[in-house]
C-alpha atoms as a PDB file:
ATOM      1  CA  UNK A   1     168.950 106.427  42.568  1.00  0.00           C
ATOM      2  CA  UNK A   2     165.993 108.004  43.688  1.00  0.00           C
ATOM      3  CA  UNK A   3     165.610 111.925  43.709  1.00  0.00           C
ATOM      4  CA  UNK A   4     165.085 113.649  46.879  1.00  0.00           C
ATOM      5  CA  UNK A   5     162.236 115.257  45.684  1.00  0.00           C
ATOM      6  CA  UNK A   6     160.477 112.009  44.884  1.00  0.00           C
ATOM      7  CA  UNK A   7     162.090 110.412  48.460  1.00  0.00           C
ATOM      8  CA  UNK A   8     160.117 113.506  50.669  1.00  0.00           C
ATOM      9  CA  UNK A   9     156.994 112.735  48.403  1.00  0.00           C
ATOM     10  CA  UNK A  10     156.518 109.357  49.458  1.00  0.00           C
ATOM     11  CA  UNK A  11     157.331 110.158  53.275  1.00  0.00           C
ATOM     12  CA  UNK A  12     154.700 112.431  53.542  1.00  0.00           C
ATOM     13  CA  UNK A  13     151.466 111.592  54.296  1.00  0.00           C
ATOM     14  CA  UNK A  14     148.478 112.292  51.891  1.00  0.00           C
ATOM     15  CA  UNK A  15     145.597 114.740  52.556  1.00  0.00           C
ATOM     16  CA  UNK A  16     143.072 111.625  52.847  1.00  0.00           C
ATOM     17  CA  UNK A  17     144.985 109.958  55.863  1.00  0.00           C
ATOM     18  CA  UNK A  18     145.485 113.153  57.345  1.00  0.00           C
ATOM     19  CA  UNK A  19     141.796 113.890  57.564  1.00  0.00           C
ATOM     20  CA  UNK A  20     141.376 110.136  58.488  1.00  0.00           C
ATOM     21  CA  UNK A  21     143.734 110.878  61.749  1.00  0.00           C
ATOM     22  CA  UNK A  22     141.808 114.195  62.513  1.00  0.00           C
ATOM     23  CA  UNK A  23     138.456 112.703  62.398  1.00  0.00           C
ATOM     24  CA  UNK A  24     139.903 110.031  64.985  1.00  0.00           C
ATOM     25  CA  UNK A  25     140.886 112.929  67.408  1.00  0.00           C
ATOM     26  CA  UNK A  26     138.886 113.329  70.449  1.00  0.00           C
ATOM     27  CA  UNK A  27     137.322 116.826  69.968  1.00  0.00           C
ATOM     28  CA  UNK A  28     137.442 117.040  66.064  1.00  0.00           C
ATOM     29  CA  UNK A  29     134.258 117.600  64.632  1.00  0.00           C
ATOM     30  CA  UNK A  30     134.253 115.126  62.092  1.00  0.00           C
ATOM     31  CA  UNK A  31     134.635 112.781  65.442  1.00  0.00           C
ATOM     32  CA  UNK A  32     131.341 110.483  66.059  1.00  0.00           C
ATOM     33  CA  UNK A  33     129.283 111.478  69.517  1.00  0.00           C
ATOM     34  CA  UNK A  34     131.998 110.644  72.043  1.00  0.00           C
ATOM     35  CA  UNK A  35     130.796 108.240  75.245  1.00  0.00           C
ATOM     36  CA  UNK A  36     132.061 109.442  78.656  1.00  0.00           C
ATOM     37  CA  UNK A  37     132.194 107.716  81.929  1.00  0.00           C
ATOM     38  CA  UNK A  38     129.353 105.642  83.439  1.00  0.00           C
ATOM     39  CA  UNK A  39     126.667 107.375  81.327  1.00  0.00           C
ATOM     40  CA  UNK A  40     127.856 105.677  78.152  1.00  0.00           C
ATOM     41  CA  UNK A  41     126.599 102.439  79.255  1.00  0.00           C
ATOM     42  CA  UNK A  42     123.310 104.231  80.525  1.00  0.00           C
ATOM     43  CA  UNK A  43     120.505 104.519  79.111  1.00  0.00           C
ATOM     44  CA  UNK A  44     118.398 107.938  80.013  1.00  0.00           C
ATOM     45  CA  UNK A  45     114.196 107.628  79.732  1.00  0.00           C
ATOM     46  CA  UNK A  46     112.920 110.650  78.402  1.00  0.00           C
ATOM     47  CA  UNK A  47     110.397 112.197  80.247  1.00  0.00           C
ATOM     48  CA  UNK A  48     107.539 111.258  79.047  1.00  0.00           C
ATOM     49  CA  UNK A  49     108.644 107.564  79.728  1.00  0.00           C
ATOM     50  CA  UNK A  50     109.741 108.296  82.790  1.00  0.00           C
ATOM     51  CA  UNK A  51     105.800 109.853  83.455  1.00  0.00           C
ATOM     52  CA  UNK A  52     104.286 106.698  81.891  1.00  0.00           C
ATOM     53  CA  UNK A  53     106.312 104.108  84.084  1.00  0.00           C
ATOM     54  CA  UNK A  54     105.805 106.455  87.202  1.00  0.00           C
ATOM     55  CA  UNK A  55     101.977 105.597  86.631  1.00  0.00           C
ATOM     56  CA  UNK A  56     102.174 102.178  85.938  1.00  0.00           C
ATOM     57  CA  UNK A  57     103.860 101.439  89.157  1.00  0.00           C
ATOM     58  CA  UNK A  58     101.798 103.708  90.975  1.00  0.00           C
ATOM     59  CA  UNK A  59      98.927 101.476  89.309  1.00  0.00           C
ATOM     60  CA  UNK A  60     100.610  98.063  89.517  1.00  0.00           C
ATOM     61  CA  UNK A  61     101.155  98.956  93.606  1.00  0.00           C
ATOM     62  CA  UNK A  62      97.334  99.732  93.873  1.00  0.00           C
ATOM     63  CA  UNK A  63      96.699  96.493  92.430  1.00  0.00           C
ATOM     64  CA  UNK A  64      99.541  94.624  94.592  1.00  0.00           C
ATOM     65  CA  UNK A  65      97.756  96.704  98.066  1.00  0.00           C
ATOM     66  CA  UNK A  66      95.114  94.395  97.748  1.00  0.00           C
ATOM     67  CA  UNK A  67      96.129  91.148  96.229  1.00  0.00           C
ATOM     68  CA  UNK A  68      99.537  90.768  98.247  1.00  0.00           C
ATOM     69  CA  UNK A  69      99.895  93.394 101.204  1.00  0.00           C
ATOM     70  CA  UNK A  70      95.829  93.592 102.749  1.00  0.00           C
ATOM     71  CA  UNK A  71      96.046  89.241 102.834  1.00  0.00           C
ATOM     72  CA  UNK A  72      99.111  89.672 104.770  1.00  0.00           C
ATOM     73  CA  UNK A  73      97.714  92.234 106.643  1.00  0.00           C
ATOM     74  CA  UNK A  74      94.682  90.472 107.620  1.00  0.00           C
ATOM     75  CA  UNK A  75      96.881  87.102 108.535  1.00  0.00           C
ATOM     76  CA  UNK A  76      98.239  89.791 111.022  1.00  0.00           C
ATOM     77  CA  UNK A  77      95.202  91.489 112.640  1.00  0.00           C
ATOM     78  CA  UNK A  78      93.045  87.537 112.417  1.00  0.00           C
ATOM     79  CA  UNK A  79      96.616  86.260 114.463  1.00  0.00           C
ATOM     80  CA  UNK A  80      96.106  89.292 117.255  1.00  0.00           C
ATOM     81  CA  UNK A  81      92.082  88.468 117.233  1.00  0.00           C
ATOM     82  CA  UNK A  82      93.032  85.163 117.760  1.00  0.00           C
ATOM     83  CA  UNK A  83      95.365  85.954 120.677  1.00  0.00           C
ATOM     84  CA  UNK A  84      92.931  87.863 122.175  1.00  0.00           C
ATOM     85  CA  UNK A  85      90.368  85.483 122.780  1.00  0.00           C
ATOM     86  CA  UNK A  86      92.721  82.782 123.635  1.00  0.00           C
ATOM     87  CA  UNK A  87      94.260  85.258 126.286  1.00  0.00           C
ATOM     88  CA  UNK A  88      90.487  86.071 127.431  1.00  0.00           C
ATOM     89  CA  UNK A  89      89.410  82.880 127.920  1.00  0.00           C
ATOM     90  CA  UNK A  90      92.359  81.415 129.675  1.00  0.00           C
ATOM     91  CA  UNK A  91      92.461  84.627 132.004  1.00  0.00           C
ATOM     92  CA  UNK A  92      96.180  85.481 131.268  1.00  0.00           C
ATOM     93  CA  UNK A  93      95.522  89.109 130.535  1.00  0.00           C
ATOM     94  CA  UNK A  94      92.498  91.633 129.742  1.00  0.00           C
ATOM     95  CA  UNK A  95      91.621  92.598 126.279  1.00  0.00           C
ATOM     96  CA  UNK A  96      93.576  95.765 126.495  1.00  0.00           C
ATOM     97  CA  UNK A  97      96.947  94.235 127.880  1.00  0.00           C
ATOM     98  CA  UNK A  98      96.344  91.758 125.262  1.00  0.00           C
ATOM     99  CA  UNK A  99      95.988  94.064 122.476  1.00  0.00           C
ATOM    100  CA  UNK A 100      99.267  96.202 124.178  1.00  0.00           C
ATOM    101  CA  UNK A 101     101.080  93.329 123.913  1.00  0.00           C
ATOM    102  CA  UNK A 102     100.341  91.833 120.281  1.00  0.00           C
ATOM    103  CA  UNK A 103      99.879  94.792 118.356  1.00  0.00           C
ATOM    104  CA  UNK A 104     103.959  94.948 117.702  1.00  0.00           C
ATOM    105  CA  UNK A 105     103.910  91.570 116.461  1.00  0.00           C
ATOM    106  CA  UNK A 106     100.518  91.703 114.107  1.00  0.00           C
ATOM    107  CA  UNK A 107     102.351  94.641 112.270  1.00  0.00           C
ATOM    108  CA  UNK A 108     105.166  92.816 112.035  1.00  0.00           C
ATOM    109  CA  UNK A 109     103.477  89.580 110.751  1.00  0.00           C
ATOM    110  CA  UNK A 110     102.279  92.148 108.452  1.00  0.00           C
ATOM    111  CA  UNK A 111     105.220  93.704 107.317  1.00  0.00           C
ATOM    112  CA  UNK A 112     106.773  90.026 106.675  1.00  0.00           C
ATOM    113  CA  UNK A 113     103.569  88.747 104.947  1.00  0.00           C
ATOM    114  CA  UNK A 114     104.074  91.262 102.930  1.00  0.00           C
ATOM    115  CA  UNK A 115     108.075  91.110 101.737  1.00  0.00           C
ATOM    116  CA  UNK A 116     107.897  87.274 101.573  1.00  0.00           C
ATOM    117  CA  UNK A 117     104.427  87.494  99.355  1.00  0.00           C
ATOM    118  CA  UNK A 118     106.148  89.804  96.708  1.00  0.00           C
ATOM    119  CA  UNK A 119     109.699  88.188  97.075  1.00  0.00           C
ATOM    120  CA  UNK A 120     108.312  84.900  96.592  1.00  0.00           C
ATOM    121  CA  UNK A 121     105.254  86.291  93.316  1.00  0.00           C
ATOM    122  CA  UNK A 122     108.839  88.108  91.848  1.00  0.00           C
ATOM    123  CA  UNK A 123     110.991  85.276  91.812  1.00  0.00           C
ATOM    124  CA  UNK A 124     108.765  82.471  90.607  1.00  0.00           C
ATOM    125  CA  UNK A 125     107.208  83.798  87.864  1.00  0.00           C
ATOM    126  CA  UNK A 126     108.770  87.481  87.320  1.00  0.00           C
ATOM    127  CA  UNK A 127     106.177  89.692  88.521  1.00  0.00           C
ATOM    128  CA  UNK A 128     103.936  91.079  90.342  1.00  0.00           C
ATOM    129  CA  UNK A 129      99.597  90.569  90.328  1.00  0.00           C
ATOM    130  CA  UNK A 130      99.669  94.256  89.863  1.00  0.00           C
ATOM    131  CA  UNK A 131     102.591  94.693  87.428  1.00  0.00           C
ATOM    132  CA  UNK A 132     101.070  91.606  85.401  1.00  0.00           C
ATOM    133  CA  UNK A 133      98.531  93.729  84.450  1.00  0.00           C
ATOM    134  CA  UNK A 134     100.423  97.058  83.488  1.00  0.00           C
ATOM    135  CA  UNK A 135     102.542  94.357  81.680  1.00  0.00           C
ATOM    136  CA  UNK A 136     105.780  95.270  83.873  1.00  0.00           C
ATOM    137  CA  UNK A 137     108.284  92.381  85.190  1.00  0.00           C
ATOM    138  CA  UNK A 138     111.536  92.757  87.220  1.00  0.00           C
ATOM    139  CA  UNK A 139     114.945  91.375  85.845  1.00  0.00           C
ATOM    140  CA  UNK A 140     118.419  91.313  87.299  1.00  0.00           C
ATOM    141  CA  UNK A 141     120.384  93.464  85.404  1.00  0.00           C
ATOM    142  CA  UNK A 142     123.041  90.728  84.807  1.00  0.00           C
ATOM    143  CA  UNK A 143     119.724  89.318  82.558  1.00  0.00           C
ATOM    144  CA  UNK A 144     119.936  86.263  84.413  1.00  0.00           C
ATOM    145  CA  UNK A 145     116.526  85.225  86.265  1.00  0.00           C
ATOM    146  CA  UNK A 146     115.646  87.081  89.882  1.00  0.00           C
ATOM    147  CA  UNK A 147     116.218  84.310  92.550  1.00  0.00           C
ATOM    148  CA  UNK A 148     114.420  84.153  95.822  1.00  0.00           C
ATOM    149  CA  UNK A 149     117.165  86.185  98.325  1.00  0.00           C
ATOM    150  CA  UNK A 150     118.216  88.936  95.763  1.00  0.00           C
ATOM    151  CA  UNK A 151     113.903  89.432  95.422  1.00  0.00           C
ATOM    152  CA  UNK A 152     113.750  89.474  99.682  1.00  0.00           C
ATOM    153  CA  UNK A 153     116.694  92.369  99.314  1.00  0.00           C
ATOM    154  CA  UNK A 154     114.882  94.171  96.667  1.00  0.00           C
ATOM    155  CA  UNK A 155     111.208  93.693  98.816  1.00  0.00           C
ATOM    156  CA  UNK A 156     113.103  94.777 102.429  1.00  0.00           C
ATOM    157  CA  UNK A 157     114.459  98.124 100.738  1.00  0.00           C
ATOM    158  CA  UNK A 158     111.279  98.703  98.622  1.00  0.00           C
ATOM    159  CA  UNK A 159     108.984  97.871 102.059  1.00  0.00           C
ATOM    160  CA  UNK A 160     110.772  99.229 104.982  1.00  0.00           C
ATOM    161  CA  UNK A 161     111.534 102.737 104.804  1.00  0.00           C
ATOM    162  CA  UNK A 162     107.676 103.628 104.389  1.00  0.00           C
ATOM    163  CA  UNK A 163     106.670 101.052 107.620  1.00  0.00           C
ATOM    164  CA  UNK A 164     109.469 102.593 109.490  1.00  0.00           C
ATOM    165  CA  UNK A 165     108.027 106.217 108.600  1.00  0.00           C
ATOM    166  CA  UNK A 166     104.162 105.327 109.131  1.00  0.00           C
ATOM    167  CA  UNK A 167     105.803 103.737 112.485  1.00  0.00           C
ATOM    168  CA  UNK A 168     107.244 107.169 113.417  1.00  0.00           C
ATOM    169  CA  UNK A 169     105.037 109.504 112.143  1.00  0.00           C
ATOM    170  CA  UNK A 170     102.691 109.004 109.313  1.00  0.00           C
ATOM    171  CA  UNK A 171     102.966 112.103 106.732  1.00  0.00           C
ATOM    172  CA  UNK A 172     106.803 111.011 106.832  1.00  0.00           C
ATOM    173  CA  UNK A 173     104.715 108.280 104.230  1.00  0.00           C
ATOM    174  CA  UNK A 174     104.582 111.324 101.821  1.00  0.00           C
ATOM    175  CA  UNK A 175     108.287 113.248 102.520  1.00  0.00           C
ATOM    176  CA  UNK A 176     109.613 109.618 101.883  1.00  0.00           C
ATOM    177  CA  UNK A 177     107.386 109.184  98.547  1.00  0.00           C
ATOM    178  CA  UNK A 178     108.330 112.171  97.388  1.00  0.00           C
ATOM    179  CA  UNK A 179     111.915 111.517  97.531  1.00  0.00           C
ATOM    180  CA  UNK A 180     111.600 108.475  95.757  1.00  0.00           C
ATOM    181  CA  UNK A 181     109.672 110.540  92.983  1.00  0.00           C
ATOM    182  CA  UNK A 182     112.403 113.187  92.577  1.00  0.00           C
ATOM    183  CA  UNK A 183     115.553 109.757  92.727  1.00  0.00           C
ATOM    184  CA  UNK A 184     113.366 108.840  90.221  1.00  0.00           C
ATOM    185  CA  UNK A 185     112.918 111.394  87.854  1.00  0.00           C
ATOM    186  CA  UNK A 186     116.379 112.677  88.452  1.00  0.00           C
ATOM    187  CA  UNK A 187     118.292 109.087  87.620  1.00  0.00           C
ATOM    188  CA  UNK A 188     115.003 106.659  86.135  1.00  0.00           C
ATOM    189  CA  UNK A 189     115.365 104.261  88.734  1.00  0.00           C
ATOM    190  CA  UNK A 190     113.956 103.661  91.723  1.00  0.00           C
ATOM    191  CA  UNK A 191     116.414 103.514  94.478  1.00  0.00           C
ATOM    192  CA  UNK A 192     115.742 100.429  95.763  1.00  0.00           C
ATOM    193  CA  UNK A 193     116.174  98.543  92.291  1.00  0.00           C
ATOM    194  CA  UNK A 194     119.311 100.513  92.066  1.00  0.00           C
ATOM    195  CA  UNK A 195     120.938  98.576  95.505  1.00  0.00           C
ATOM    196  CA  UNK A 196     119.633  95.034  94.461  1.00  0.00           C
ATOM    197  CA  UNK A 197     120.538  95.976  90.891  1.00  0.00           C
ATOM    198  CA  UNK A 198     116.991  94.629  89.135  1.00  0.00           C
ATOM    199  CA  UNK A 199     115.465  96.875  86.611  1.00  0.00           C
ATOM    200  CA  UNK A 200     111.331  97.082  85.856  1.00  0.00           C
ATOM    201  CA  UNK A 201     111.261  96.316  81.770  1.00  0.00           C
ATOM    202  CA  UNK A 202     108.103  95.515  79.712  1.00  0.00           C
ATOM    203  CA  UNK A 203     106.588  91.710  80.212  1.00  0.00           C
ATOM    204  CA  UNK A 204     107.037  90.251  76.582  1.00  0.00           C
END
């Protein structure tokens, strides 16, 4: 028979699988870093990347003002030329009617030029002319490769909020920057890549 002294010795547990159990406590300080919520599958920039990719999209836009959005723009202002002098010489209208009348629409040629010519640079080869050279290219956050209609989302919520405040009143332009600066520097993502779910990362 076995002794009931030796019987309460082998139920109880030892001092090394006790320790192992309080280590796997939440709280316990032998515990690893614990992950809670949505920001364990986030990653947070520090600041200083967050001030380095704040630049390079401030450059890569520069670069993108003049080899996507001024083409566009000028499609839009030759199209209201064009009307012009078409309405002049077949009497329908004076100049200034004229002008009245297509101004709308060369902004909004403009406006479109501009969405389709990024949607279209983004979902063919990845990019941007400006973000090509700050080495920067957009992704779906899935990984899989941007497609045309998610890149027209991500282009309309980028594009419109700043036409729609330069329509309205212009220095809105800079309230509506600036809140974009502080979404970003408050969550690292722009707000716009945060609704079409894309992310900027680093062109290998």
């Amino acid at each position: 028979m076995v002794s009931k002294g030796k019987r309460e010795k082998s139920q109880k547990p030892s001092t090394r699988e006790n320790a192992k159990k309080a280590a796997k406590q939440p709280g316990s300080k032998k515990a690893g870093p614990r992950k809670t919520g949505k920001s364990a599958s986030i990653y947070a920039p520090t600041t200083a990347e967050k001030v380095n990719m704040v630049f390079r999209r401030g450059v890569a836009a520069s670069f993108d003002l003049f080899f996507l959005y001024m083409p566009a723009g000028v499609a839009g202002w030759l199209l209201l030329a064009f009307g012009i002098i078409v309405a002049d010489k077949m009497g329908w209208s004076t100049p200034t009617d004229t002008i009245n009348q297509l101004t709308p629409w060369a902004v909004g040629f403009w406006v479109l030029g501009s969405i389709l010519a990024e949607s279209v640079s983004t979902s063919k080869w990845g990019t941007t002319p400006g973000k090509r050279i700050v080495g920067l290219s957009v992704a779906h956050r899935s990984g899989e490769k941007p497609n045309l209609m998610k890149m027209v989302e991500r282009a309309t919520l980028k594009h419109m909020p700043l036409w729609i405040a330069a329509i309205v009143w212009p220095p809105l332009v800079i309230i509506v920057t600036g809140i974009w600066f502080v979404y970003w520097v408050r969550s690292g993502q722009m707000l716009h890549d945060r609704i079409a779910r894309t992310t900027l990362k680093n062109r290998i």
